[in-house]
C-alpha atoms as a PDB file:
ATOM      1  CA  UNK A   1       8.896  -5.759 -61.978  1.00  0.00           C
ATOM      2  CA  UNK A   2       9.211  -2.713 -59.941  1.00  0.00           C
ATOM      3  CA  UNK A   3       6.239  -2.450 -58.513  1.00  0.00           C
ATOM      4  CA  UNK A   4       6.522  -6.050 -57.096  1.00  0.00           C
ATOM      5  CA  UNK A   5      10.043  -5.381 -56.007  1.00  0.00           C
ATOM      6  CA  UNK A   6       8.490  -2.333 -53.835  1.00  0.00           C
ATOM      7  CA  UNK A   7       5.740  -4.481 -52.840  1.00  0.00           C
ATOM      8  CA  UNK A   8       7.511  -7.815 -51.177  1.00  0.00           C
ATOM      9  CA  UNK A   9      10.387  -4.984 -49.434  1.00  0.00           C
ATOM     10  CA  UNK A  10       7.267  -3.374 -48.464  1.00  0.00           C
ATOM     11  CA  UNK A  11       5.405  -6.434 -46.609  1.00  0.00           C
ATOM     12  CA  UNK A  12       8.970  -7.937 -45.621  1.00  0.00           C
ATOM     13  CA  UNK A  13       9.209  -4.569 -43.450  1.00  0.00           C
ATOM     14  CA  UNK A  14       5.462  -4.852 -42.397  1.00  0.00           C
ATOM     15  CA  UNK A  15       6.685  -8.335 -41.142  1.00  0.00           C
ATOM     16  CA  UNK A  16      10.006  -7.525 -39.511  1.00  0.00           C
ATOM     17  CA  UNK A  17       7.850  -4.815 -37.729  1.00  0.00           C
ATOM     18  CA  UNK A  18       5.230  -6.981 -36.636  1.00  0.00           C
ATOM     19  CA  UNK A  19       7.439  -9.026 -35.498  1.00  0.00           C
ATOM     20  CA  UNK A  20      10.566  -6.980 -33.442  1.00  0.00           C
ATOM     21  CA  UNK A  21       7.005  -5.080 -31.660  1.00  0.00           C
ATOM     22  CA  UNK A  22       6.350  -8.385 -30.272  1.00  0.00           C
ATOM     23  CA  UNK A  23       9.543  -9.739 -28.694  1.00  0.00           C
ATOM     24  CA  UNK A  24      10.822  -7.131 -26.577  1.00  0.00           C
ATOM     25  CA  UNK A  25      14.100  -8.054 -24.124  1.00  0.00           C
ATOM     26  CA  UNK A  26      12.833  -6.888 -20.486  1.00  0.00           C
ATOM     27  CA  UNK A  27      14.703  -6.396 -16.656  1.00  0.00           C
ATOM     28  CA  UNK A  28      12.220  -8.805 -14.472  1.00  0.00           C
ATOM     29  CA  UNK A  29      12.087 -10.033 -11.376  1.00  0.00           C
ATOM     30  CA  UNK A  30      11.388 -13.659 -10.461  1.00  0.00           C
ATOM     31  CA  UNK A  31      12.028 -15.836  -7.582  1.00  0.00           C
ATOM     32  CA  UNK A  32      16.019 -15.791  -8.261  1.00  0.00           C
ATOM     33  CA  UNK A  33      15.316 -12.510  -7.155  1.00  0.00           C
ATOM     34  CA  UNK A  34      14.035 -12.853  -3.777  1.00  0.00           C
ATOM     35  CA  UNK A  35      17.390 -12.395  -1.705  1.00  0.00           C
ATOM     36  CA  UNK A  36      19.736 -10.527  -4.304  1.00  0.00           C
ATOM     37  CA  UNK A  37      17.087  -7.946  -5.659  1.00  0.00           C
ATOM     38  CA  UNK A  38      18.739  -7.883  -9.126  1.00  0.00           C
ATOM     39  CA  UNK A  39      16.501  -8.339 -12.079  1.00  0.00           C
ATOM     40  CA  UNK A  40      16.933 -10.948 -14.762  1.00  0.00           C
ATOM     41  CA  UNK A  41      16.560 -10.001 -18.854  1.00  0.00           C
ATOM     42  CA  UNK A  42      13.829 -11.531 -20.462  1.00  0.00           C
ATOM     43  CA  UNK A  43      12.411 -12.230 -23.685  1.00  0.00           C
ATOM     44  CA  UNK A  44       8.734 -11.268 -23.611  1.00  0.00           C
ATOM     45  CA  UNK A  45       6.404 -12.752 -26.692  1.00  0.00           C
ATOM     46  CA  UNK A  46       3.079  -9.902 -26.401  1.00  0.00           C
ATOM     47  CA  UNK A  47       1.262 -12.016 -29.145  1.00  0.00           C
ATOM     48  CA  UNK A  48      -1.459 -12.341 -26.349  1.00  0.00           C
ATOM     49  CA  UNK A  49      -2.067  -8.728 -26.240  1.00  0.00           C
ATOM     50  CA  UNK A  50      -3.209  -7.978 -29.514  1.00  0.00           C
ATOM     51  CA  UNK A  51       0.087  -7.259 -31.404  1.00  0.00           C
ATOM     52  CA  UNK A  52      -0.430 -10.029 -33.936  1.00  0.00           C
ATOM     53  CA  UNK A  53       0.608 -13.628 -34.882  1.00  0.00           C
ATOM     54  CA  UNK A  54       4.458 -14.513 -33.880  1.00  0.00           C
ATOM     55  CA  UNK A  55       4.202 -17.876 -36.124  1.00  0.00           C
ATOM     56  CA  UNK A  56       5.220 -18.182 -39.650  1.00  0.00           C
ATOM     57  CA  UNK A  57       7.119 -14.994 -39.686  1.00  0.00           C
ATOM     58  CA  UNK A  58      10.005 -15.598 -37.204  1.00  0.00           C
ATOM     59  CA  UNK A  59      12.273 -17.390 -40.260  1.00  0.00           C
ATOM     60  CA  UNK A  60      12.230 -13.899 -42.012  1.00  0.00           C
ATOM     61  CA  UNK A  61      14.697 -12.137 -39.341  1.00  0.00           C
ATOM     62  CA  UNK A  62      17.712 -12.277 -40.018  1.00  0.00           C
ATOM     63  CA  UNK A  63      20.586 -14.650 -38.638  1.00  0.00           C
ATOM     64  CA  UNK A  64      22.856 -12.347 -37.925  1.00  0.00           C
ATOM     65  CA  UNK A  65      20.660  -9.858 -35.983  1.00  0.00           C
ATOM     66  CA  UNK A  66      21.799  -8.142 -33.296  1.00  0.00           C
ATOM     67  CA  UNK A  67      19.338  -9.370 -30.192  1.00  0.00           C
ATOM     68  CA  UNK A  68      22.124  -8.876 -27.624  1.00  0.00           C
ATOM     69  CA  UNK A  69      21.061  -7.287 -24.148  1.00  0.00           C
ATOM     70  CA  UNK A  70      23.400  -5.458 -21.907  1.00  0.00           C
ATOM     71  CA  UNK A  71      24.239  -6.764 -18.207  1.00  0.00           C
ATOM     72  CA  UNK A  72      21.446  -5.361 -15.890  1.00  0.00           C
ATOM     73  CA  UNK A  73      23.743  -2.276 -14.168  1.00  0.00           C
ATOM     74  CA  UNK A  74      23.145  -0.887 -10.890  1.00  0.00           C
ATOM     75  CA  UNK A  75      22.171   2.811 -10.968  1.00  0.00           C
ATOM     76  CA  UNK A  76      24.652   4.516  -8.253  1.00  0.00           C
ATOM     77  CA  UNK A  77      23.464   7.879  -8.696  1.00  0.00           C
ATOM     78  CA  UNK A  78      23.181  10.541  -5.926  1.00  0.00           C
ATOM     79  CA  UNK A  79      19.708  11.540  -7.118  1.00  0.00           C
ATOM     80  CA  UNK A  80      18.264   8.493  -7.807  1.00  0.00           C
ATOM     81  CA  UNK A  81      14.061   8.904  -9.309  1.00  0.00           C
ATOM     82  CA  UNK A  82      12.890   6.646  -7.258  1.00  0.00           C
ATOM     83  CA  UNK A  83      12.187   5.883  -3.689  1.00  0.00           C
ATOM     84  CA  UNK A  84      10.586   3.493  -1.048  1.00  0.00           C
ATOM     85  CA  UNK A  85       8.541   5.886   1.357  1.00  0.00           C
ATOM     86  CA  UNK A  86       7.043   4.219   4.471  1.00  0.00           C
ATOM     87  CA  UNK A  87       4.014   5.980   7.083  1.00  0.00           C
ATOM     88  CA  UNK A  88       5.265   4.494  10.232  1.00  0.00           C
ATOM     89  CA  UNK A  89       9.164   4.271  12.252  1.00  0.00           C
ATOM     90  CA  UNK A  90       7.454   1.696  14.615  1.00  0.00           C
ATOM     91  CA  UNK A  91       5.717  -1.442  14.137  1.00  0.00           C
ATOM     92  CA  UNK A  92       3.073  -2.821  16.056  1.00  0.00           C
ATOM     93  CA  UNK A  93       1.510  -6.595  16.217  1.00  0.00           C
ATOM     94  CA  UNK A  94      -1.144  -7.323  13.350  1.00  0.00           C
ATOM     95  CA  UNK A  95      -1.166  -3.995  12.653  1.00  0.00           C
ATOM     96  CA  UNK A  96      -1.118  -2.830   9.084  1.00  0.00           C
ATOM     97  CA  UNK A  97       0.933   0.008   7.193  1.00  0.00           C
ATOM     98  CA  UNK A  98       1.394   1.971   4.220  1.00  0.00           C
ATOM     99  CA  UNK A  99       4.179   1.752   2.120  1.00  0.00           C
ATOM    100  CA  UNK A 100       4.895   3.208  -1.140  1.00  0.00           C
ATOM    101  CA  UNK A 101       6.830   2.945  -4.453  1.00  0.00           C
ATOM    102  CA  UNK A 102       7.806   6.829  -5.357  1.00  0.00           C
ATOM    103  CA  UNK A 103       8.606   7.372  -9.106  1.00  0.00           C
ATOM    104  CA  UNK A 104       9.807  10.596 -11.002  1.00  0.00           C
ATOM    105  CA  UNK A 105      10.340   8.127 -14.203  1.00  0.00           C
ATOM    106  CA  UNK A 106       8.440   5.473 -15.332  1.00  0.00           C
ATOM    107  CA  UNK A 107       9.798   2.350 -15.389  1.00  0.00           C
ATOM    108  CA  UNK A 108       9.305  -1.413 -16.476  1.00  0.00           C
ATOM    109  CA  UNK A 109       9.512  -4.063 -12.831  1.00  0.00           C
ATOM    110  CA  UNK A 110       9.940  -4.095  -9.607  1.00  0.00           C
ATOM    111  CA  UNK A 111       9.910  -6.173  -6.578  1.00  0.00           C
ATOM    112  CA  UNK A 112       9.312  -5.071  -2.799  1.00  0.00           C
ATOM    113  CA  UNK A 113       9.744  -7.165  -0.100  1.00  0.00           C
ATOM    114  CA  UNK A 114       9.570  -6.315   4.235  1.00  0.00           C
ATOM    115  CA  UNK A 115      12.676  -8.685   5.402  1.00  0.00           C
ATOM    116  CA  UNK A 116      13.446  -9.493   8.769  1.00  0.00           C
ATOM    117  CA  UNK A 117      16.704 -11.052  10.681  1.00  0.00           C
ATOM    118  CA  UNK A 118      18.567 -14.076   8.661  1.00  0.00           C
ATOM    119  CA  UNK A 119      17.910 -17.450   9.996  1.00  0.00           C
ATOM    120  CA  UNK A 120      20.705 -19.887   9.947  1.00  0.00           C
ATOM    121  CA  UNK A 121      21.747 -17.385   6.965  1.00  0.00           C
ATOM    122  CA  UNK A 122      18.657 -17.223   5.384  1.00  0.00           C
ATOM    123  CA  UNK A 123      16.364 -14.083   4.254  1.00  0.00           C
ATOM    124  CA  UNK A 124      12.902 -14.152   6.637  1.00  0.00           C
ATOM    125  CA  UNK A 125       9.858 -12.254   5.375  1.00  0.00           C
ATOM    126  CA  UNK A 126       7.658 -12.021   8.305  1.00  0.00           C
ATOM    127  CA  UNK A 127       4.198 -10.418   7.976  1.00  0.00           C
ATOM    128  CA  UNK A 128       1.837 -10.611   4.876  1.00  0.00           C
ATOM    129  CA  UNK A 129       0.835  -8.154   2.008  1.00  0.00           C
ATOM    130  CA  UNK A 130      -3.133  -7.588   2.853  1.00  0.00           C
ATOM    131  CA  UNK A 131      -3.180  -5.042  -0.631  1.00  0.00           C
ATOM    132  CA  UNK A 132      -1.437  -4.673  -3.475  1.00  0.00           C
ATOM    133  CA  UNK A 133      -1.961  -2.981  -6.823  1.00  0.00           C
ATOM    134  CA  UNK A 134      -4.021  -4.850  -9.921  1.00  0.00           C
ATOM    135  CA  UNK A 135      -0.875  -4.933 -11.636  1.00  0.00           C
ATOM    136  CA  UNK A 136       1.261  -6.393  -8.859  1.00  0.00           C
ATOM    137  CA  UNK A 137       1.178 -10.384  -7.798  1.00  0.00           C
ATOM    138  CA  UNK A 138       2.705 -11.929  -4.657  1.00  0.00           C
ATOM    139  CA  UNK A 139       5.723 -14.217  -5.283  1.00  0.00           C
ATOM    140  CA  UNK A 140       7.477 -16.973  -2.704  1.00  0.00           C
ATOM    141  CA  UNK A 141      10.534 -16.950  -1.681  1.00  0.00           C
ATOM    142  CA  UNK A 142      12.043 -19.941  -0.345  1.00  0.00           C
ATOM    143  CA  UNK A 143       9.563 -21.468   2.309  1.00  0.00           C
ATOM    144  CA  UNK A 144       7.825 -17.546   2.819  1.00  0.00           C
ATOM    145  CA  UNK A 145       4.622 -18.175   0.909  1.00  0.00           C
ATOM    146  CA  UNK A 146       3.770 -14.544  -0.624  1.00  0.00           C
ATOM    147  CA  UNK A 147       6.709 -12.879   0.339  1.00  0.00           C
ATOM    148  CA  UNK A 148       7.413 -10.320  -2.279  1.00  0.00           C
ATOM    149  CA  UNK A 149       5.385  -8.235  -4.298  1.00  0.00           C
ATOM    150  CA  UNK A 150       6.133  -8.092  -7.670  1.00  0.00           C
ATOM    151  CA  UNK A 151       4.738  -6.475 -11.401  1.00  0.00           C
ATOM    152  CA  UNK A 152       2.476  -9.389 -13.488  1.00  0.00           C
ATOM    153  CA  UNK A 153       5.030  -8.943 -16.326  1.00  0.00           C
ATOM    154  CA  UNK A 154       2.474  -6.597 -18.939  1.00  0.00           C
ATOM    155  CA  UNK A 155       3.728  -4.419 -21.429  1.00  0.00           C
ATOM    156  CA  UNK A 156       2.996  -1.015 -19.249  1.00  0.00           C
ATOM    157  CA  UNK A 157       4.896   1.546 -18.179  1.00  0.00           C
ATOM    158  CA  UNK A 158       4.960   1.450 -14.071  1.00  0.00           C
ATOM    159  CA  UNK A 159       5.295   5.000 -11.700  1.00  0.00           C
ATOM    160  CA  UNK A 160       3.833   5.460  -8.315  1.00  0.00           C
ATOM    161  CA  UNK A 161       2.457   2.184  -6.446  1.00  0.00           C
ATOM    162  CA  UNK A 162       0.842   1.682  -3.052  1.00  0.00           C
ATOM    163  CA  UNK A 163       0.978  -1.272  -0.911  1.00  0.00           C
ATOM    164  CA  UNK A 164      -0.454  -2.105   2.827  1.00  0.00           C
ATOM    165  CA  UNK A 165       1.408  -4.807   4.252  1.00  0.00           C
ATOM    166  CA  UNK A 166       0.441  -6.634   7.930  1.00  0.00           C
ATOM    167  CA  UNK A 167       2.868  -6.651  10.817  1.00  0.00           C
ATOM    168  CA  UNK A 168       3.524 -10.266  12.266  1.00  0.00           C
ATOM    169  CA  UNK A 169       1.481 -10.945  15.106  1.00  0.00           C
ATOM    170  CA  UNK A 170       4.154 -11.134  17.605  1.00  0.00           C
ATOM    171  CA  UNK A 171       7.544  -9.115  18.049  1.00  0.00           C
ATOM    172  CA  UNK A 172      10.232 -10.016  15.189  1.00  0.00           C
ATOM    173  CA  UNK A 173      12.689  -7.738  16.103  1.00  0.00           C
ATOM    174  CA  UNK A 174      13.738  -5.186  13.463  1.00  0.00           C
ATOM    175  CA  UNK A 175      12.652  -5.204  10.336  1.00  0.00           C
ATOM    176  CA  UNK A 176      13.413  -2.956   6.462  1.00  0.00           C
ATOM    177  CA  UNK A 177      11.578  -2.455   3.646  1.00  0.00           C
ATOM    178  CA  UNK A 178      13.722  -3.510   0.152  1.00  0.00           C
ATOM    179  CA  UNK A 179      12.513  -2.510  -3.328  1.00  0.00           C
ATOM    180  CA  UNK A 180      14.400  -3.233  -6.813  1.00  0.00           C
ATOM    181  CA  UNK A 181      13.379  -0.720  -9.726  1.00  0.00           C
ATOM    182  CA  UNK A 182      13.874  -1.565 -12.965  1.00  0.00           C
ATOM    183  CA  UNK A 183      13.820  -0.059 -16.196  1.00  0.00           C
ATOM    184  CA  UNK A 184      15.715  -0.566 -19.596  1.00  0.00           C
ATOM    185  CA  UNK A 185      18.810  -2.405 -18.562  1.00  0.00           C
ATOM    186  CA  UNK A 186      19.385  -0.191 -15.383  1.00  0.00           C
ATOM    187  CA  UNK A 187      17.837  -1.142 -11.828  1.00  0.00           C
ATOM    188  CA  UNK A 188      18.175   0.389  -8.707  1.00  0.00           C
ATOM    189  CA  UNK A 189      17.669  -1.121  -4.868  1.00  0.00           C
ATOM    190  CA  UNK A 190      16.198   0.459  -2.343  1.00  0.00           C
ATOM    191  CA  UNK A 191      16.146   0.048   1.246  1.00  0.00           C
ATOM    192  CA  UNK A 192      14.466   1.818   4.014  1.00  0.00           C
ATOM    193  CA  UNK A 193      15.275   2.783   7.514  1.00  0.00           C
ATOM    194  CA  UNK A 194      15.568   0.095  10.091  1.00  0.00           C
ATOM    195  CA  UNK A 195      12.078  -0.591  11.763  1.00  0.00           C
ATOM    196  CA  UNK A 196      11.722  -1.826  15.324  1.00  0.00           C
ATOM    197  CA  UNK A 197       9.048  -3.139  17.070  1.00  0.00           C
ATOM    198  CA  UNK A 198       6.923  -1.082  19.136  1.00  0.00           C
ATOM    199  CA  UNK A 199       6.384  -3.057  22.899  1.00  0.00           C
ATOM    200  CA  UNK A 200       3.174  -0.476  23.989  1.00  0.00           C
ATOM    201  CA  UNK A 201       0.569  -1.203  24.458  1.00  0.00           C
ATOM    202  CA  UNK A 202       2.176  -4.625  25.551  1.00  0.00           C
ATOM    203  CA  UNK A 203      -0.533  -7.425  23.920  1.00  0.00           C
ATOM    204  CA  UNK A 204      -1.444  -9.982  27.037  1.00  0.00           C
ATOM    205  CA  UNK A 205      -1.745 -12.647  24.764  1.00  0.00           C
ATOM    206  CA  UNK A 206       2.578 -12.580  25.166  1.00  0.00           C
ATOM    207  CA  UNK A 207       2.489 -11.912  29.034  1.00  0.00           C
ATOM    208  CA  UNK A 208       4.744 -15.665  30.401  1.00  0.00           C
ATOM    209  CA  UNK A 209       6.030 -16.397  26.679  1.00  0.00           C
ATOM    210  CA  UNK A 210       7.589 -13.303  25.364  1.00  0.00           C
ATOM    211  CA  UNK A 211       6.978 -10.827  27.697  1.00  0.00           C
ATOM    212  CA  UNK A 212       7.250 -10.450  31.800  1.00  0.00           C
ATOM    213  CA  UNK A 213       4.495  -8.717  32.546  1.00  0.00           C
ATOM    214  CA  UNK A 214       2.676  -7.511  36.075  1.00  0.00           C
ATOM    215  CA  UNK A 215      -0.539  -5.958  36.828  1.00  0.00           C
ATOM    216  CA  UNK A 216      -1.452  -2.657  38.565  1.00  0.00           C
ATOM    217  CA  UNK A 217      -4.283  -2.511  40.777  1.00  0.00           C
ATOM    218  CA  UNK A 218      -6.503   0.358  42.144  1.00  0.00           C
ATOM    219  CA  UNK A 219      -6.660  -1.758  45.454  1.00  0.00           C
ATOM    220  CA  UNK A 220      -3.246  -2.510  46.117  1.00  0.00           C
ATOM    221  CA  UNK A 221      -1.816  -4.322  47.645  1.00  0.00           C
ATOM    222  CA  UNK A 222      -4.549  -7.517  46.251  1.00  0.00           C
ATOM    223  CA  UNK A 223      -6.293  -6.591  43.035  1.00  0.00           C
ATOM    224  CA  UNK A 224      -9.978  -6.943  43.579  1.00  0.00           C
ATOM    225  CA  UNK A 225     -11.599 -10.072  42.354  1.00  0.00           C
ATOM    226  CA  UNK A 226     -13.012  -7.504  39.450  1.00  0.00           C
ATOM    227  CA  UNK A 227      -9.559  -5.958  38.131  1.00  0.00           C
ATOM    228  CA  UNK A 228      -8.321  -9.300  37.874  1.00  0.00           C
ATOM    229  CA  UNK A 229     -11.140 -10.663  34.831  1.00  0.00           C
END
């Protein structure tokens, strides 16, 4: 009677085990995310990754366990461990640029976006992300197909990422970098300098649209029929 006392606690804790190792309550980032940069907690099943089955089993927890998940809460610390660190000041047309995710902790999420002025009150995301990490996925926000950049949701533990994104093709005016780190039920935003376009070399394709431009010749004062092709 003992022995198969022992042995149903024992398999009811094998069970519970299983079970508590699949469902884990996670900070992630979805498309709510996309203007507030605050992370959303979210029950994450990891049956597809080799944990084992989540059926049958669930009716063994019990009622009255405790699967309550603190408020995500914004880290405010002077020494924050991590950081958005960017290669360039200025941007240039359909140029592209480094920008990086800078961890002294690992962590669970993230998102990372390049924002430009508000329309009519609304975010803009101009550009395009030409690389991103295997881990990473784009994500839309709003009308901006691609947007954001944010983790595919697996059970790793995150630290330093690298990203190349794609400058619009015309001038935008100023533009930031925004991240959101997340990990346990703390996140922290970050934001970088304030990026402004850089007007040399002036592109000709924005000469009479953007731009007033004029041409200097070798043969003033009329430009040669040869400086002006």
């Amino acid at each position: 009677m003992v022995l198969r006392y022992t042995l149903l606690t024992f398999i009811h804790f094998a069970i519970f085990s299983q079970v508590t190792a699949q469902k884990e309550v996670v900070l992630r980032y979805s498309e709510a995310s996309c203007d507030t940069l605050v992370p959303t907690p979210t029950e994450e099943n990891y049956a597809g990754f080799n944990l084992g089955p989540t059926t049958e089993v669930n009716d063994i927890l019990s009622e009255n366990e405790d699967s309550a998940f603190d408020s995500p809460k914004e880290l405010t610390s002077r020494n924050p461990p991590f950081d958005i660190q960017l290669t360039f000041s200025r941007y240039r047309a359909g140029k592209e640029y480094e920008i990086k995710i800078i961890a002294e902790e690992v962590y669970d999420s993230f998102i990372l976006e390049i924002r430009g002025r508000r329309e009519q009150g609304n975010v803009t995301y101009p550009g395009k992300w030409v690389q991103i990490p295997k881990i990473a996925k784009t994500m839309t926000c709003g009308r901006f197909k691609g947007a954001a950049v944010v983790d595919k949701g697996l059970p790793v533990r995150l630290s330093n990422l690298t990203f190349i994104w794609q400058a619009p093709n015309r001038n935008v005016g100023s533009i930031r970098a925004v991240a959101s780190v997340a990990d346990k039920n703390i996140y922290q935003k970050l934001m970088s300098r304030e990026i402004r376009h850089e007007t040399f070399p002036i592109p000709i394709s924005e000469c009479g649209k953007s731009l007033g431009c004029f041409r200097h010749c070798k043969t003033e004062p009329e430009c040669s029929k040869k400086e002006l092709r």
